[in-house]
PDB file of N, CA and C in Angstrom:
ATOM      1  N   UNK A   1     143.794 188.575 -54.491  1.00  0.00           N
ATOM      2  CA  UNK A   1     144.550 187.355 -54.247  1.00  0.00           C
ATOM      3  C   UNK A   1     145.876 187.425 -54.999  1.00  0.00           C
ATOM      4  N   UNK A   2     146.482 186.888 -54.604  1.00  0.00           N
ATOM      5  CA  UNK A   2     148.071 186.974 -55.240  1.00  0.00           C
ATOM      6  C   UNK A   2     148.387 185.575 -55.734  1.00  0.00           C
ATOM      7  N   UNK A   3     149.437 185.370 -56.390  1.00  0.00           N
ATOM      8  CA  UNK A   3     150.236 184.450 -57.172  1.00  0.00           C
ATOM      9  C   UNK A   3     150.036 183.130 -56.543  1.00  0.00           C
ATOM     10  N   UNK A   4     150.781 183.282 -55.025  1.00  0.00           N
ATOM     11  CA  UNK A   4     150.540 182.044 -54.473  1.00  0.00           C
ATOM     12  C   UNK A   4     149.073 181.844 -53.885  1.00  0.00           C
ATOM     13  N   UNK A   5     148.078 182.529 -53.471  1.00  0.00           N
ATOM     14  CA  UNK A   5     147.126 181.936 -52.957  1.00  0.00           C
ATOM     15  C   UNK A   5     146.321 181.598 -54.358  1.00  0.00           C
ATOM     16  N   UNK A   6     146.794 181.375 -55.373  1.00  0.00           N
ATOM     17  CA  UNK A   6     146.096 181.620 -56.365  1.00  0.00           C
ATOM     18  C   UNK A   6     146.569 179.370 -56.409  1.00  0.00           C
ATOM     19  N   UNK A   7     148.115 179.692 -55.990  1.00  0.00           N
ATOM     20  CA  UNK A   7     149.181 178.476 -56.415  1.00  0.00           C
ATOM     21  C   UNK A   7     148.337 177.511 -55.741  1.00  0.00           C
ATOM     22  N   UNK A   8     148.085 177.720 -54.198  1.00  0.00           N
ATOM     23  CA  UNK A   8     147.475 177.284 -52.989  1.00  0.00           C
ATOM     24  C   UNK A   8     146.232 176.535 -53.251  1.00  0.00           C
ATOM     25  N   UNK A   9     145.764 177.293 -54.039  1.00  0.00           N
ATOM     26  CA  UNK A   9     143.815 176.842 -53.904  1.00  0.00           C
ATOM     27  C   UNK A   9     144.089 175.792 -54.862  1.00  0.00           C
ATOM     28  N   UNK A  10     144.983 176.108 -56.400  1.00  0.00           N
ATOM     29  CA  UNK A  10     145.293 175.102 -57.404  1.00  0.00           C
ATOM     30  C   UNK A  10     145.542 173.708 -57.122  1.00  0.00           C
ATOM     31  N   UNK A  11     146.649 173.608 -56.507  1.00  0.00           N
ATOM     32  CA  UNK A  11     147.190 172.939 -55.585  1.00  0.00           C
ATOM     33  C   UNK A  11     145.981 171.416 -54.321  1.00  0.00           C
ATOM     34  N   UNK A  12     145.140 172.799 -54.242  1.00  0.00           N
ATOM     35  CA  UNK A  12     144.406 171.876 -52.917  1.00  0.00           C
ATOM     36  C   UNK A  12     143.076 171.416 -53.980  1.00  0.00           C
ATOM     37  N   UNK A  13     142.534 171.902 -55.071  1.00  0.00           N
ATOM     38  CA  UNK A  13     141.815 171.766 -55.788  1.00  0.00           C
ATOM     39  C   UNK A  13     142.338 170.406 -56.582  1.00  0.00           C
ATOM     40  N   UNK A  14     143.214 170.089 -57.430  1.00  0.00           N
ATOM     41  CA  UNK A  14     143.828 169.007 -57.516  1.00  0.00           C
ATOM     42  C   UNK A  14     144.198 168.251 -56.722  1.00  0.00           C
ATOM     43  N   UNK A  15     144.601 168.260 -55.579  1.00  0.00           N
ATOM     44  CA  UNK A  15     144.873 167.030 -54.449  1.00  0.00           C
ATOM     45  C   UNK A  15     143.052 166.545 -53.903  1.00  0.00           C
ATOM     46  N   UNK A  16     141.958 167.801 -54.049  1.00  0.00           N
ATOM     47  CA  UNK A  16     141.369 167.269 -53.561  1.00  0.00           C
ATOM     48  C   UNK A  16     140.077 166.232 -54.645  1.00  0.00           C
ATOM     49  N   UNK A  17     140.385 166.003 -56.145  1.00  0.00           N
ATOM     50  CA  UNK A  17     140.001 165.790 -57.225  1.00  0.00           C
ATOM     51  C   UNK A  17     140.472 164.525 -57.096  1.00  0.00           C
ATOM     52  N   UNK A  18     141.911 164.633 -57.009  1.00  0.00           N
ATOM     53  CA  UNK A  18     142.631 163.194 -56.945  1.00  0.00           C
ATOM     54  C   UNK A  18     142.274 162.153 -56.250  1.00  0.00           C
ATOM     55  N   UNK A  19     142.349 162.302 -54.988  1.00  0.00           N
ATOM     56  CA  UNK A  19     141.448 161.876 -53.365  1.00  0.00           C
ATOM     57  C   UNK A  19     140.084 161.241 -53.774  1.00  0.00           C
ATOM     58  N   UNK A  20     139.502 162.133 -54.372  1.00  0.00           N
ATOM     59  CA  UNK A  20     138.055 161.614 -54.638  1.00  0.00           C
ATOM     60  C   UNK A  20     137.926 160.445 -55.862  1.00  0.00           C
ATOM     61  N   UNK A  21     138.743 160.374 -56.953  1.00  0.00           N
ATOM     62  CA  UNK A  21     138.850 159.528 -57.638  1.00  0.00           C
ATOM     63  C   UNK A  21     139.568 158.309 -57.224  1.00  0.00           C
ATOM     64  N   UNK A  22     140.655 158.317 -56.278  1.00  0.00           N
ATOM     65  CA  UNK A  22     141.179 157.779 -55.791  1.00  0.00           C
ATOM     66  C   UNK A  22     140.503 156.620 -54.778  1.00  0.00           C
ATOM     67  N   UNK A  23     139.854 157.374 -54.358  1.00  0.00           N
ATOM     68  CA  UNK A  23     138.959 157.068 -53.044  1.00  0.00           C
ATOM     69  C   UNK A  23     137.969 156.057 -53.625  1.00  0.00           C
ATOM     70  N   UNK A  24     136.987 156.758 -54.610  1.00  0.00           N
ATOM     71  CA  UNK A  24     135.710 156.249 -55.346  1.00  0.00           C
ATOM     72  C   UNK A  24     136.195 154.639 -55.880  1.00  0.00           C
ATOM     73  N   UNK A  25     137.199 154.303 -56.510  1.00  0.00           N
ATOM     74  CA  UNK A  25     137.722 153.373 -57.219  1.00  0.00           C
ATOM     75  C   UNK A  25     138.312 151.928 -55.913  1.00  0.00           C
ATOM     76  N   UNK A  26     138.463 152.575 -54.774  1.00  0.00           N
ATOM     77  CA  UNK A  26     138.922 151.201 -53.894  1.00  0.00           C
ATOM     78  C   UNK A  26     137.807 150.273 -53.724  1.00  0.00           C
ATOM     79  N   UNK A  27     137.856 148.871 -53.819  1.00  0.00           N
ATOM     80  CA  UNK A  27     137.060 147.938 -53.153  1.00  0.00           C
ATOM     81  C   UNK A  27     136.723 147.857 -51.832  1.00  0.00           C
ATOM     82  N   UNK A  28     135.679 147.130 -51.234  1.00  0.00           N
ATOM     83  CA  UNK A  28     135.042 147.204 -50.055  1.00  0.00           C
ATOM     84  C   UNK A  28     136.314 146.280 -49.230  1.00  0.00           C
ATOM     85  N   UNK A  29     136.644 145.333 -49.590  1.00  0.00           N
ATOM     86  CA  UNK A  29     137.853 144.477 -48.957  1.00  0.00           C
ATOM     87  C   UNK A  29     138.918 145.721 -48.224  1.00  0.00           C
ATOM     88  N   UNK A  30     140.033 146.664 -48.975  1.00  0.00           N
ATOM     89  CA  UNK A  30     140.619 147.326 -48.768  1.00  0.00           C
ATOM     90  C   UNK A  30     140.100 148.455 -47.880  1.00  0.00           C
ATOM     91  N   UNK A  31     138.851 148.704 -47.081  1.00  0.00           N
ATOM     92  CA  UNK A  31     138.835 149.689 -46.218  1.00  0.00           C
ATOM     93  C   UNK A  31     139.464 149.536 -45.535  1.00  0.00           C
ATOM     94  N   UNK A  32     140.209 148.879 -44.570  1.00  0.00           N
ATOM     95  CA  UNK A  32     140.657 148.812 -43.162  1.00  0.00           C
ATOM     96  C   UNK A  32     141.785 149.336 -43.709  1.00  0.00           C
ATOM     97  N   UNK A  33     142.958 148.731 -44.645  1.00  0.00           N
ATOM     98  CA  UNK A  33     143.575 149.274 -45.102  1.00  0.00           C
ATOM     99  C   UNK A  33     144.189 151.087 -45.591  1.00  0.00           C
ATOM    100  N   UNK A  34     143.378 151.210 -46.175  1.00  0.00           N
ATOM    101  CA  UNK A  34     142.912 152.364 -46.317  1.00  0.00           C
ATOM    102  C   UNK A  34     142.688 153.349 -45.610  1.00  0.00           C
ATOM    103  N   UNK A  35     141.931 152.605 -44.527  1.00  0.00           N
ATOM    104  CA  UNK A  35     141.652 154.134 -43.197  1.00  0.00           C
ATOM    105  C   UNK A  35     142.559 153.982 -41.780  1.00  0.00           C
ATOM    106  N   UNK A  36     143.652 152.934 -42.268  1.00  0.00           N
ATOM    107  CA  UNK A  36     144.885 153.074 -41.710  1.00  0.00           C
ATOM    108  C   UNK A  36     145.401 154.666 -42.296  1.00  0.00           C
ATOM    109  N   UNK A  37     145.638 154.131 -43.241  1.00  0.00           N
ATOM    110  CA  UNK A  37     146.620 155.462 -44.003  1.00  0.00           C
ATOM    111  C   UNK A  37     145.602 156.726 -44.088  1.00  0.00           C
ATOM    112  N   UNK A  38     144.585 156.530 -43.807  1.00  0.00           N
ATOM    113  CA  UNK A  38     143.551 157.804 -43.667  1.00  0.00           C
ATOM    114  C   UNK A  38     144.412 159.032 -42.536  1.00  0.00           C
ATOM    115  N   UNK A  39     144.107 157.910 -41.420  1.00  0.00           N
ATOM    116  CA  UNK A  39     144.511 158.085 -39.813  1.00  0.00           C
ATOM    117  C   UNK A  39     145.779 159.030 -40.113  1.00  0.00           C
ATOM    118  N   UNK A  40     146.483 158.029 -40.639  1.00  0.00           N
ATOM    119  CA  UNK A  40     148.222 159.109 -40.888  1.00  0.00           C
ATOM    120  C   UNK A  40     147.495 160.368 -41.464  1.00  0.00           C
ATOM    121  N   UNK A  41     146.978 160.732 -42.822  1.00  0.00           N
ATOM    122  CA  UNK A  41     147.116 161.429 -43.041  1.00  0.00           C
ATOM    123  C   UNK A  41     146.263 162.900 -42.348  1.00  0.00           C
ATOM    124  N   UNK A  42     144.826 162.938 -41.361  1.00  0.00           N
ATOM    125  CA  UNK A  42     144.675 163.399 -40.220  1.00  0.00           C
ATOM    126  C   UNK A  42     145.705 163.889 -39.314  1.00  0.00           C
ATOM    127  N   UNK A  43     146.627 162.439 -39.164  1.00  0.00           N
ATOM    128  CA  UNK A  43     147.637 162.877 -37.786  1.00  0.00           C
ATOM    129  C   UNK A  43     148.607 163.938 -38.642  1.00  0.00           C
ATOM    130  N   UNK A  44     148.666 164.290 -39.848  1.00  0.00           N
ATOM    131  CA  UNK A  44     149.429 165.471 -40.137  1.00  0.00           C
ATOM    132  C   UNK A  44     148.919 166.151 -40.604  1.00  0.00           C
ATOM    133  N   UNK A  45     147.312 166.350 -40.650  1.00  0.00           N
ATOM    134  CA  UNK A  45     146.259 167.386 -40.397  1.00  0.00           C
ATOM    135  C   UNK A  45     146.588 168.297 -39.193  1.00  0.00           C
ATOM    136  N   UNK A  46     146.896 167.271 -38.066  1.00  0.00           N
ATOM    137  CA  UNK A  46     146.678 167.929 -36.892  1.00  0.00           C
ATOM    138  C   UNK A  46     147.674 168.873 -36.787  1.00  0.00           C
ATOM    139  N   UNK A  47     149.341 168.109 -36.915  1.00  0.00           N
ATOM    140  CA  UNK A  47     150.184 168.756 -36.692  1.00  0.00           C
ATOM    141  C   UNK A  47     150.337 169.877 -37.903  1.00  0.00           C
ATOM    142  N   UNK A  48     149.797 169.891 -38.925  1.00  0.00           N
ATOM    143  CA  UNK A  48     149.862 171.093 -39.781  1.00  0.00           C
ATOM    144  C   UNK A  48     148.844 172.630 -38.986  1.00  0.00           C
ATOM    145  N   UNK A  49     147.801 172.148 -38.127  1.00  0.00           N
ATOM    146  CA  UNK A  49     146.948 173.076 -37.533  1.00  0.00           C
ATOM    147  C   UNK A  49     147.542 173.442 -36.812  1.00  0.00           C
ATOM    148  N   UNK A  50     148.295 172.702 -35.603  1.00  0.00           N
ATOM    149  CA  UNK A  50     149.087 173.394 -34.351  1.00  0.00           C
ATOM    150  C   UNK A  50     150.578 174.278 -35.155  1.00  0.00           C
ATOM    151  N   UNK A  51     150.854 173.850 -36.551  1.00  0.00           N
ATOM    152  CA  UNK A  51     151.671 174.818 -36.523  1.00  0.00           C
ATOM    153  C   UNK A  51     151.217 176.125 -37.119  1.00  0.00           C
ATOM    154  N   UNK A  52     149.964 176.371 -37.884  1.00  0.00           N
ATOM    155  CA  UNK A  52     149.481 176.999 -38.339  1.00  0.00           C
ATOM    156  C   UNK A  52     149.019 178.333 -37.307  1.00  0.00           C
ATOM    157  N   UNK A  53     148.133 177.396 -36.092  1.00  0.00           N
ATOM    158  CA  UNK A  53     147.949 177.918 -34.866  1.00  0.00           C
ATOM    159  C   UNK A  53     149.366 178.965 -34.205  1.00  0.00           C
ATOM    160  N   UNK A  54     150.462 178.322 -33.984  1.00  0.00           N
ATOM    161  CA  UNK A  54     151.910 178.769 -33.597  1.00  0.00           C
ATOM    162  C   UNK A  54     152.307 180.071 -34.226  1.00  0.00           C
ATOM    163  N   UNK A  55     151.984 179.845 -35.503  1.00  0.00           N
ATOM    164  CA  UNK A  55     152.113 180.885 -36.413  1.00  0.00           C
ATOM    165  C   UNK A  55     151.147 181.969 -36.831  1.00  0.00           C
ATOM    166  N   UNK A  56     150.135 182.150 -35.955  1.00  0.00           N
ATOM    167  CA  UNK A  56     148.722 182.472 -36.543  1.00  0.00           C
ATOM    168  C   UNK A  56     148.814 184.384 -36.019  1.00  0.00           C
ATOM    169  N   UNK A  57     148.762 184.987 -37.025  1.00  0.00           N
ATOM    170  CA  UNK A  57     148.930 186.711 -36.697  1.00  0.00           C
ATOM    171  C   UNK A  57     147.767 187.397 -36.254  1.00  0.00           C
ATOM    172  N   UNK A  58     146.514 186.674 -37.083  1.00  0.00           N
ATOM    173  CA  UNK A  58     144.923 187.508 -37.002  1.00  0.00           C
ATOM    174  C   UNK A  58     144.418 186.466 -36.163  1.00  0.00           C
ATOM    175  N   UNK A  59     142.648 187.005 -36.098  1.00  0.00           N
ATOM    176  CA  UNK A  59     141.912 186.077 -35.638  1.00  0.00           C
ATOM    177  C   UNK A  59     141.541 184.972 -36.772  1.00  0.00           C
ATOM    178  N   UNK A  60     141.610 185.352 -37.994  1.00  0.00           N
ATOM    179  CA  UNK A  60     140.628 184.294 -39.120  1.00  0.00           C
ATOM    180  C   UNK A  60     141.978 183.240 -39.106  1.00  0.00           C
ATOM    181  N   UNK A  61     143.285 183.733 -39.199  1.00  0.00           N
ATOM    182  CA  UNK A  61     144.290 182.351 -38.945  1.00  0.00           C
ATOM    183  C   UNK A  61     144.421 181.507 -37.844  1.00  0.00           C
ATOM    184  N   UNK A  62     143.980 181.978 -36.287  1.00  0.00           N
ATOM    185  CA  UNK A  62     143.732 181.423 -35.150  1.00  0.00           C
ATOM    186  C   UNK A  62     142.853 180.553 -35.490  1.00  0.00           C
ATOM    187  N   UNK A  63     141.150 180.981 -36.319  1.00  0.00           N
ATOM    188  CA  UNK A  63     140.318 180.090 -36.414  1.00  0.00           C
ATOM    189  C   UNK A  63     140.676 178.870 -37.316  1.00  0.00           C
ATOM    190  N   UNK A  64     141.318 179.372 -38.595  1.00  0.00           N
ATOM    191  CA  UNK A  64     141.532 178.358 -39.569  1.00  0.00           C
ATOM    192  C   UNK A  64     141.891 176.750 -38.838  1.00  0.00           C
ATOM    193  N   UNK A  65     143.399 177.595 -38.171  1.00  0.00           N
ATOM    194  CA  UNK A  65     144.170 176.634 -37.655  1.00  0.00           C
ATOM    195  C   UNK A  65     143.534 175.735 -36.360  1.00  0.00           C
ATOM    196  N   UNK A  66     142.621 176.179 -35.719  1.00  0.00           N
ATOM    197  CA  UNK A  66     142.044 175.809 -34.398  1.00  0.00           C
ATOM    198  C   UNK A  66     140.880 174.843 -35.172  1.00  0.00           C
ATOM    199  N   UNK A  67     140.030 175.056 -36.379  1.00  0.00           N
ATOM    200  CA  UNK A  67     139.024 174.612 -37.163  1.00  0.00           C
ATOM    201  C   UNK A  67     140.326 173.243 -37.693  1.00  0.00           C
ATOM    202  N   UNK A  68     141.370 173.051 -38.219  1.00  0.00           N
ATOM    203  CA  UNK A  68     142.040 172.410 -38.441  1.00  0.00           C
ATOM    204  C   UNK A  68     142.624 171.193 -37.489  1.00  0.00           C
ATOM    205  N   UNK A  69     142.390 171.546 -36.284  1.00  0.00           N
ATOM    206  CA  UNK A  69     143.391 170.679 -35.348  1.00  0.00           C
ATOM    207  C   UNK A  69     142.509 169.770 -34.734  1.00  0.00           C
ATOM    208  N   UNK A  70     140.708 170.892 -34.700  1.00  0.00           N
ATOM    209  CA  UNK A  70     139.606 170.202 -34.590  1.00  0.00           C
ATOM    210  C   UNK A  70     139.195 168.935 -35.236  1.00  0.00           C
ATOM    211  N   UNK A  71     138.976 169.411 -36.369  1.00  0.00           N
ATOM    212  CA  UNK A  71     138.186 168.476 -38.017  1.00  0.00           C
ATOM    213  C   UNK A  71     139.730 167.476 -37.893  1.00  0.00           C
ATOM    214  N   UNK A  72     140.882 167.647 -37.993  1.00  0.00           N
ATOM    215  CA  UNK A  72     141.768 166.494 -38.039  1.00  0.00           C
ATOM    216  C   UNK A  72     141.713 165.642 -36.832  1.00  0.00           C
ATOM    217  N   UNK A  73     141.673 166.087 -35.254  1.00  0.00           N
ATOM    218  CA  UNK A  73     141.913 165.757 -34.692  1.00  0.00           C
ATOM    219  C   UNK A  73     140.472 163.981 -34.570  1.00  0.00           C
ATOM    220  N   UNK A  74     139.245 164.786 -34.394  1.00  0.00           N
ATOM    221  CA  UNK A  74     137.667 164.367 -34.431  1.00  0.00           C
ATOM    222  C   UNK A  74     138.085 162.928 -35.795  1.00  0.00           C
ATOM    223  N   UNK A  75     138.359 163.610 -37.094  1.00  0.00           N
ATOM    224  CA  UNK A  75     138.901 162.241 -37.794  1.00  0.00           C
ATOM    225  C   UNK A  75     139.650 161.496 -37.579  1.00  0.00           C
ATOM    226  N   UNK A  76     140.467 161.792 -36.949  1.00  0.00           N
ATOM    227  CA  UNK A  76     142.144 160.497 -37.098  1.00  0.00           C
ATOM    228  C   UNK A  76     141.142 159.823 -35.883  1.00  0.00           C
ATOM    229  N   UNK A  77     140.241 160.276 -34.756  1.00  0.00           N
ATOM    230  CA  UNK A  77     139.530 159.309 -33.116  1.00  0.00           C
ATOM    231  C   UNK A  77     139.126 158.504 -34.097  1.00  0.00           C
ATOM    232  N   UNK A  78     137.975 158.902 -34.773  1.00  0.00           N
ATOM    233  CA  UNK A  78     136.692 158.455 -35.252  1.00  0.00           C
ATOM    234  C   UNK A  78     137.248 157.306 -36.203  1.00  0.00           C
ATOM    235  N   UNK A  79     138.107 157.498 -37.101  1.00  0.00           N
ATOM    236  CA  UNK A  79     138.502 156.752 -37.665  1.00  0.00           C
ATOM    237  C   UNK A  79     139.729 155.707 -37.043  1.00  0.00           C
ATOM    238  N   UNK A  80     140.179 155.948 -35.976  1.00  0.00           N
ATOM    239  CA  UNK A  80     140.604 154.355 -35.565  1.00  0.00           C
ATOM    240  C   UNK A  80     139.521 153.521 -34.585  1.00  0.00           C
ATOM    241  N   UNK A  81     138.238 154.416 -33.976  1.00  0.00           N
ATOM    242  CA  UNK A  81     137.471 153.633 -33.627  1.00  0.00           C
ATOM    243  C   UNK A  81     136.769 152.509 -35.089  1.00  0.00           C
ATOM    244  N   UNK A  82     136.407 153.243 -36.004  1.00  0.00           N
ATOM    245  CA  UNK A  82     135.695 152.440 -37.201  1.00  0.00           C
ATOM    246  C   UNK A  82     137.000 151.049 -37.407  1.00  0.00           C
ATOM    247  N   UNK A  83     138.574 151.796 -37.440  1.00  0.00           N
ATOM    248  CA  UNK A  83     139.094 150.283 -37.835  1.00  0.00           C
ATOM    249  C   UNK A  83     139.093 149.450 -36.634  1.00  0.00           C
ATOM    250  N   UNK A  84     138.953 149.814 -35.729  1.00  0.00           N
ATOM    251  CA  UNK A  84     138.569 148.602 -34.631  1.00  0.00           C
ATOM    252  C   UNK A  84     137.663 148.242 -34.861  1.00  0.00           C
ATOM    253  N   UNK A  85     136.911 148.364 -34.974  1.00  0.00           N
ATOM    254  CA  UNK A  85     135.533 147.949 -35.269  1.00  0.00           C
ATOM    255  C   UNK A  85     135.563 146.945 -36.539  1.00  0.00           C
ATOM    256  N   UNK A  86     136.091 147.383 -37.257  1.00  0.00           N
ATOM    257  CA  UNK A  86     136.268 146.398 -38.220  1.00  0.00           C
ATOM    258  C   UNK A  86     136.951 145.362 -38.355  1.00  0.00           C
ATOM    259  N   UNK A  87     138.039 145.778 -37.583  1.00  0.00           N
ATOM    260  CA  UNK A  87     138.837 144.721 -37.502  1.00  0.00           C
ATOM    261  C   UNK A  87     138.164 143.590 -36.409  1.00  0.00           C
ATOM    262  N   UNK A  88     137.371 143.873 -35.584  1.00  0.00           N
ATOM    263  CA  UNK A  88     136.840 142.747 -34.719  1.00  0.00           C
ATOM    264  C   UNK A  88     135.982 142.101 -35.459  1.00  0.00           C
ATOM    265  N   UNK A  89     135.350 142.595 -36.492  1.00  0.00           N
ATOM    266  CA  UNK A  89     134.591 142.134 -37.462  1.00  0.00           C
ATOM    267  C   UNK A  89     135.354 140.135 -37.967  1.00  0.00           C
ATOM    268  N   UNK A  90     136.638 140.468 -38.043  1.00  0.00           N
ATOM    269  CA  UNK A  90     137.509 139.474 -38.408  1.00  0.00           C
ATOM    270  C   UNK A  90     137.533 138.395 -37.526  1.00  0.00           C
ATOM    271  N   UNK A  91     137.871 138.992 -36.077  1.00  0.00           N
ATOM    272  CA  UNK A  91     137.911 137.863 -34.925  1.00  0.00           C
ATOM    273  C   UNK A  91     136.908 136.845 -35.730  1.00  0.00           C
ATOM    274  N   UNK A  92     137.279 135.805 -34.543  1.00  0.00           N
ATOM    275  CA  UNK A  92     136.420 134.385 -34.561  1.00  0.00           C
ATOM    276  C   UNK A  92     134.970 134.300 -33.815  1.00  0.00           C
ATOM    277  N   UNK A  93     134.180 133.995 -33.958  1.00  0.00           N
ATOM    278  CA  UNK A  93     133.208 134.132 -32.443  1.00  0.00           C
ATOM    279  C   UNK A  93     133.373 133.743 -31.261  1.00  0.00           C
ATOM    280  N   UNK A  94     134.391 132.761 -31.358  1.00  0.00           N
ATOM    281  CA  UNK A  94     134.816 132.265 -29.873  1.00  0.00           C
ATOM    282  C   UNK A  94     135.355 133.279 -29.143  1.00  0.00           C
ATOM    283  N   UNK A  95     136.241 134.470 -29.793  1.00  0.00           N
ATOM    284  CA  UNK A  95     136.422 135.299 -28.918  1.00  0.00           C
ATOM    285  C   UNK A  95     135.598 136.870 -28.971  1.00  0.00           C
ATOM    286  N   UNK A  96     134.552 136.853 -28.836  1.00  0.00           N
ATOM    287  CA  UNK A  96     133.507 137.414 -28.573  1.00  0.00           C
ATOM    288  C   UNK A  96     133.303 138.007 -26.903  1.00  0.00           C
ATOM    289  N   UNK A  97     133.774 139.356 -26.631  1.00  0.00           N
ATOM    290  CA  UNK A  97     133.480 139.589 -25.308  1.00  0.00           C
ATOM    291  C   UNK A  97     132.407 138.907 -24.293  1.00  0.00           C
ATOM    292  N   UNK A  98     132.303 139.127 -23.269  1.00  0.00           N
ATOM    293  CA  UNK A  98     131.599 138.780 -22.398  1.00  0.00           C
ATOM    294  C   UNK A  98     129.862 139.063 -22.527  1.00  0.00           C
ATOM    295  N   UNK A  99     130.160 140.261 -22.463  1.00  0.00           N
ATOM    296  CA  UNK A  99     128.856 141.400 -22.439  1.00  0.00           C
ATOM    297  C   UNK A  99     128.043 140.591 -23.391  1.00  0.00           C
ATOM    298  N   UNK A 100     128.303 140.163 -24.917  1.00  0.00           N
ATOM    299  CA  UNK A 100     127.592 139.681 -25.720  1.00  0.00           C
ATOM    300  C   UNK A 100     126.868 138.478 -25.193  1.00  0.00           C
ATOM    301  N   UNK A 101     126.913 137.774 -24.312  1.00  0.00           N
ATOM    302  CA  UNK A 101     126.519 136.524 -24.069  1.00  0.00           C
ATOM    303  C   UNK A 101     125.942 136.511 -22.558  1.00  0.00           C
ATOM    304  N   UNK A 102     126.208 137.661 -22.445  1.00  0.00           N
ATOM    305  CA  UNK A 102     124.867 137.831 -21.363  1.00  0.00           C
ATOM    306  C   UNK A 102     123.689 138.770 -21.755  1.00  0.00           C
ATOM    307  N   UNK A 103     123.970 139.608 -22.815  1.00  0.00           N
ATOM    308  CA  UNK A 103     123.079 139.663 -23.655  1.00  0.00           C
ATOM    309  C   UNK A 103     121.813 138.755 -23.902  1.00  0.00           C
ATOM    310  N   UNK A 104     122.656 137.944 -24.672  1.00  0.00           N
ATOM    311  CA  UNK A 104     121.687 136.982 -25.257  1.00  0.00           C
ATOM    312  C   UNK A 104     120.898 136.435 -24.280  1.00  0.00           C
ATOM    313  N   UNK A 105     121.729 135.855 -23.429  1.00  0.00           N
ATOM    314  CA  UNK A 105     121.341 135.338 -21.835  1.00  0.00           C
ATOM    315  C   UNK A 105     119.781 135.917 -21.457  1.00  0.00           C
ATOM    316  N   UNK A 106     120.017 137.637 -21.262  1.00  0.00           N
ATOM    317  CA  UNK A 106     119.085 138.536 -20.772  1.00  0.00           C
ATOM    318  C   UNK A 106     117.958 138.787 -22.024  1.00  0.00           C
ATOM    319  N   UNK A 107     118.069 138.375 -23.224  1.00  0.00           N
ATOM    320  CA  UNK A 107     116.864 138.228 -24.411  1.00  0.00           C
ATOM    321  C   UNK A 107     116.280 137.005 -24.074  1.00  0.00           C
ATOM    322  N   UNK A 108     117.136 136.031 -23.778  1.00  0.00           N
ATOM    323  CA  UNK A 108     116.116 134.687 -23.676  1.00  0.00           C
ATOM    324  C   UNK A 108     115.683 134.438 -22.240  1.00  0.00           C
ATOM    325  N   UNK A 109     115.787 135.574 -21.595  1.00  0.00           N
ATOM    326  CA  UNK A 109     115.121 135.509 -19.939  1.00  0.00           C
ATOM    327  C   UNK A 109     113.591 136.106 -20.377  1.00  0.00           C
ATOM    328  N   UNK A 110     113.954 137.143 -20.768  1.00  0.00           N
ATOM    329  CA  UNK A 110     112.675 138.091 -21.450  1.00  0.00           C
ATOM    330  C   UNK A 110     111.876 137.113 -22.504  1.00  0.00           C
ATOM    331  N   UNK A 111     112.386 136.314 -23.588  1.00  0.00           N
ATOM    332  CA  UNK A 111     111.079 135.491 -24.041  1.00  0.00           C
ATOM    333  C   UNK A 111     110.183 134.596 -23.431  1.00  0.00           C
ATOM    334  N   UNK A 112     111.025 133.876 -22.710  1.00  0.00           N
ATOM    335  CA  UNK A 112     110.340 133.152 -21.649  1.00  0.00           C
ATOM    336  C   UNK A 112     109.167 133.759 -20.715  1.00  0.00           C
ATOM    337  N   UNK A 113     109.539 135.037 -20.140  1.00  0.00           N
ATOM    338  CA  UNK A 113     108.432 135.855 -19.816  1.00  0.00           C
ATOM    339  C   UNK A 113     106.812 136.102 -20.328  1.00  0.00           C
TER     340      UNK A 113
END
């Protein structure tokens, strides 16, 4: 290993120390918040993989970068489905889709049964 991959791992070893302390210490209130700025930082997951990909000489850098565009891409979905989700959490019940109330509708057909 050389100087910089030595700089590299240092580098990602501390950012990824930080993150975790960082992370561990937020309140339950501040998630939505939070996995806003998650999202961003994924969406330049991704674009760091496609350039990685662009640039990629071997096969293990093809994979890195393709493993990269993946794992970022799968987080930044997943995680704006969860803040929707949460955020409807907030709505009112009055505005409560449809589906839910024929739901219920179709449970209290079935007790009656």
């Amino acid at each position: 290993m050389t100087v910089n991959d030595f700089t590299g791992l240092y580098i990602f070893m501390l950012a990824a120390f930080a993150g975790w302390v960082i992370i561990g210490n937020v309140p339950a209130i501040l998630h939505t918040p939070l996995m806003s700025g998650s999202n961003f930082v994924h969406g330049i997951v991704v674009v760091g993989g496609i350039f990685a990909l662009l640039n990629a000489t071997n096969a293990l850098e093809q994979a890195v970068g393709f493993t990269a565009v993946l794992l970022g891409a799968g987080n930044a979905a997943g995680g704006y489905a969860v803040t929707v989700r949460m955020l409807a959490m907030f709505k009112s019940s009055d505005a409560k889709p449809q589906h839910h109330k024929h739901a219920r509708a179709h449970a209290h057909h079935l007790k009656k049964a």
